[in-house]
Protein backbone atom coordinates (compact mmCIF):
# COMPACT_ATOMS: atom_id res chain seq x y z
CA UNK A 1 -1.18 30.43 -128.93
CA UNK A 2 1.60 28.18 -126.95
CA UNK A 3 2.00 30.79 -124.30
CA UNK A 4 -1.92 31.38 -123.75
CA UNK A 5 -2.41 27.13 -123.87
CA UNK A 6 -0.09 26.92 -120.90
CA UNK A 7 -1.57 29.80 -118.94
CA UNK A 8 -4.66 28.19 -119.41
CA UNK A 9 -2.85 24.73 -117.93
CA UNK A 10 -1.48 26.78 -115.48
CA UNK A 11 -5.09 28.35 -114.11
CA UNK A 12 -6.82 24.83 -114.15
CA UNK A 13 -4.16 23.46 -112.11
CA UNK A 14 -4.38 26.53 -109.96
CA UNK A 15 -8.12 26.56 -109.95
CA UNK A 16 -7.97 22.93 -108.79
CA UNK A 17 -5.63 24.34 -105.95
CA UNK A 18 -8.02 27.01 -105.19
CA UNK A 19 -11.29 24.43 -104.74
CA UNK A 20 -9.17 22.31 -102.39
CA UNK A 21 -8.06 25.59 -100.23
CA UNK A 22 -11.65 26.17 -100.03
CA UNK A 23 -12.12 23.22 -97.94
CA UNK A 24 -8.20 23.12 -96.42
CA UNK A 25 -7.76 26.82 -95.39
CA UNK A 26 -10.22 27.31 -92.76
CA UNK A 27 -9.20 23.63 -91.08
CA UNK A 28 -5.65 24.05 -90.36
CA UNK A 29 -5.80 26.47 -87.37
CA UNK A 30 -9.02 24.70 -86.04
CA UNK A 31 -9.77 20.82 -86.24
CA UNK A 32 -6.17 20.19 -88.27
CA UNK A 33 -4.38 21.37 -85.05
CA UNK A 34 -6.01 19.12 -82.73
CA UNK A 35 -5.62 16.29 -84.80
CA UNK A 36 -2.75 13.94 -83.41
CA UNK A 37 0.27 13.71 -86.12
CA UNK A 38 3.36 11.12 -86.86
CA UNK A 39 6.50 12.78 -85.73
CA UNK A 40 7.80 13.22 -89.43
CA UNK A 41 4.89 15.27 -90.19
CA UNK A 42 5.94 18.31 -92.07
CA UNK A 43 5.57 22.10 -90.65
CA UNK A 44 2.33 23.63 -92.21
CA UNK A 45 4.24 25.91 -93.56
CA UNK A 46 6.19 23.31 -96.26
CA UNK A 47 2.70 22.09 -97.85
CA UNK A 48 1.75 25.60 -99.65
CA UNK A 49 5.28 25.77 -101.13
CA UNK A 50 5.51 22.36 -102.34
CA UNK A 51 1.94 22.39 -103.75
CA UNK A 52 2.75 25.55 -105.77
CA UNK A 53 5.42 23.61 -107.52
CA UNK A 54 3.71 20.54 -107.71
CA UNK A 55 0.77 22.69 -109.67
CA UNK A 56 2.77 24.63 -112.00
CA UNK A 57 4.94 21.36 -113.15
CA UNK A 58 1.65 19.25 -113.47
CA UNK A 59 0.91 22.24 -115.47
CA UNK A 60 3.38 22.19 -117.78
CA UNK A 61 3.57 18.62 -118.30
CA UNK A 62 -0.17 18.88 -119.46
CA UNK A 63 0.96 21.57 -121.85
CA UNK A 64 3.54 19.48 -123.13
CA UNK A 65 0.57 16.30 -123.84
CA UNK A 66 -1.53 19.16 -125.36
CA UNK A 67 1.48 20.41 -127.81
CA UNK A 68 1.92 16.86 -129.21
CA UNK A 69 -0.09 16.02 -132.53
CA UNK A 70 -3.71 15.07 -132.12
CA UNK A 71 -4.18 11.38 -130.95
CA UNK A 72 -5.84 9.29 -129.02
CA UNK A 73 -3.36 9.00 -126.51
CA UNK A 74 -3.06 12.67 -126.43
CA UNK A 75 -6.75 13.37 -125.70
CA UNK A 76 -6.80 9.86 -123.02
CA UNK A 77 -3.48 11.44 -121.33
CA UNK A 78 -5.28 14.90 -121.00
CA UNK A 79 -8.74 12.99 -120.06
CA UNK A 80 -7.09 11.24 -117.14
CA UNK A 81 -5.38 13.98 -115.82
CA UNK A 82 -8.74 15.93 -115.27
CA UNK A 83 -9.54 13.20 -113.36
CA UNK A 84 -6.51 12.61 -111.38
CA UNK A 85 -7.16 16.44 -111.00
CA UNK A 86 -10.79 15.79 -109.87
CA UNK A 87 -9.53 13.41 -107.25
CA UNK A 88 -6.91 15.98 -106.06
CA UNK A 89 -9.78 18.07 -105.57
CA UNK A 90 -12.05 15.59 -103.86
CA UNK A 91 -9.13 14.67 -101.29
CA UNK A 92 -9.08 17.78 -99.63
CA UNK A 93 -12.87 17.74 -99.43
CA UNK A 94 -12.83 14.33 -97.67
CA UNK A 95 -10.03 15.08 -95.38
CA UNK A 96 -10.00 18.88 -94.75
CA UNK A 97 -14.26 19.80 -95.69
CA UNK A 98 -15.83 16.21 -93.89
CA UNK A 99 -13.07 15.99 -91.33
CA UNK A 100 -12.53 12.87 -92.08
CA UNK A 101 -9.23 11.10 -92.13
CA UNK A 102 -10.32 8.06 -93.09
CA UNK A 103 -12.27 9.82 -96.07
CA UNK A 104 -9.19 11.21 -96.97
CA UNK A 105 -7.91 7.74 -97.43
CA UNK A 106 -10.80 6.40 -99.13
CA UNK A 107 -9.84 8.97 -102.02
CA UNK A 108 -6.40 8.82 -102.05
CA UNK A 109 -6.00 5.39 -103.18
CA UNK A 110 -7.36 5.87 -106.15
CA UNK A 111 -5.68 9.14 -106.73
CA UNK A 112 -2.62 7.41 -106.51
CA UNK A 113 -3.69 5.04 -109.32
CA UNK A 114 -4.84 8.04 -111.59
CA UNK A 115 -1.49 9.92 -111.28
CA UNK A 116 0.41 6.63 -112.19
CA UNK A 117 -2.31 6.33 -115.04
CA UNK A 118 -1.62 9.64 -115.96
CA UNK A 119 2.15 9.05 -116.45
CA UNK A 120 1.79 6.25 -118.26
CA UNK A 121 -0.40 7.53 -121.03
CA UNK A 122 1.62 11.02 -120.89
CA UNK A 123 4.59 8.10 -121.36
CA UNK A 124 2.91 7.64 -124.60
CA UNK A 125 2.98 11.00 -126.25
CA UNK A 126 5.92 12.76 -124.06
CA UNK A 127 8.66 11.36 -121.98
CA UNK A 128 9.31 14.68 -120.22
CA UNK A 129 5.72 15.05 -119.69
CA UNK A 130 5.67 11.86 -118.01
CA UNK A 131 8.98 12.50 -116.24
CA UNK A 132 7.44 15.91 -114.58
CA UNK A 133 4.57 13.89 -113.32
CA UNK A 134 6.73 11.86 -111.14
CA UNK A 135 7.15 14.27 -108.06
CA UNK A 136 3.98 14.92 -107.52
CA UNK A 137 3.47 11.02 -107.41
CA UNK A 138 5.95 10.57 -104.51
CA UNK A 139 4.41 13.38 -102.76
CA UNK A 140 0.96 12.40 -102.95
CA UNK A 141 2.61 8.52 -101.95
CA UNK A 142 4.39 10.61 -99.20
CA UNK A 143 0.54 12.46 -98.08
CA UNK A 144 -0.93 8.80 -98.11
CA UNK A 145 1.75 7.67 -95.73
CA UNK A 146 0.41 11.04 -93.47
CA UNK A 147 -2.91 10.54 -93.98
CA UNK A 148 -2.57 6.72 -92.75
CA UNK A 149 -0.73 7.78 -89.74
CA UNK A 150 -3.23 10.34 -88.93
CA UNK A 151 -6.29 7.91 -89.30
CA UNK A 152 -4.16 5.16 -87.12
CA UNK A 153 -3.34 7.92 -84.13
CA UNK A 154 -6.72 9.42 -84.18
């Protein structure tokens, strides 16, 4: 039952991955190219990899809410990570599907908030949880600092 919990973790995560590429993908070579970019702007080639890790820890650190006893700050931990999720989701379709920088923007913001919501209410039922979280907010703190820079040069 543990083992098929996380795989399930692990395909919503990845699922969420997959609706963003939807929107990402067929960008990058096209209107993402021409779009002017800050000089510490990764190669395209680093944001696949680090996503991929970013997914499977978020998974796991779901898992690890799910695991705990049931609570109500179990089920509000795993309620606002499906929206943090949500919002991961959206991002791509603001920036990447709308071409729209400043969309992008828009939706980060409050993505930040809901990954710094989720850690604190994974805080509340595990620590490591929580603790896995945390790279995945500095990257998406890192994107917003991108995404900024892009709207401000183009």
């Amino acid at each position: 039952m543990q083992i098929l919990a996380l795989a399930l973790f692990v395909a919503v995560c990845y699922g969420a991955a997959f609706l963003g590429q939807l929107a990402t993908t067929p960008n990058i070579p096209t209107w993402y190219a021409n779009l002017a970019k800050p000089a510490f702007n990764p190669p395209n080639a680093v944001f696949p990899v680090v996503w991929g890790i970013l997914y499977t820890v978020m998974a796991v650190a779901a898992w690890l809410v799910w695991r705990t006893p049931s609570s109500a700050a179990r089920r509000t931990g795993l309620v606002v990570f499906g929206v943090q999720l949500t919002l991961n989701v959206a991002w791509s379709w603001a920036f990447f599907g709308a071409h729209s920088p400043l969309g992008g923007l828009i939706v980060i913001i409050p993505l930040i908030a809901a990954i710094a919501w989720t850690i604190a209410a994974f805080r509340r039922t595990s620590r490591l949880a929580a603790w896995l979280m945390a790279p995945y907010l500095a990257w998406v703190c890192f994107a917003t600092l991108l995404n900024a820079s892009i709207v401000a040069l183009n």
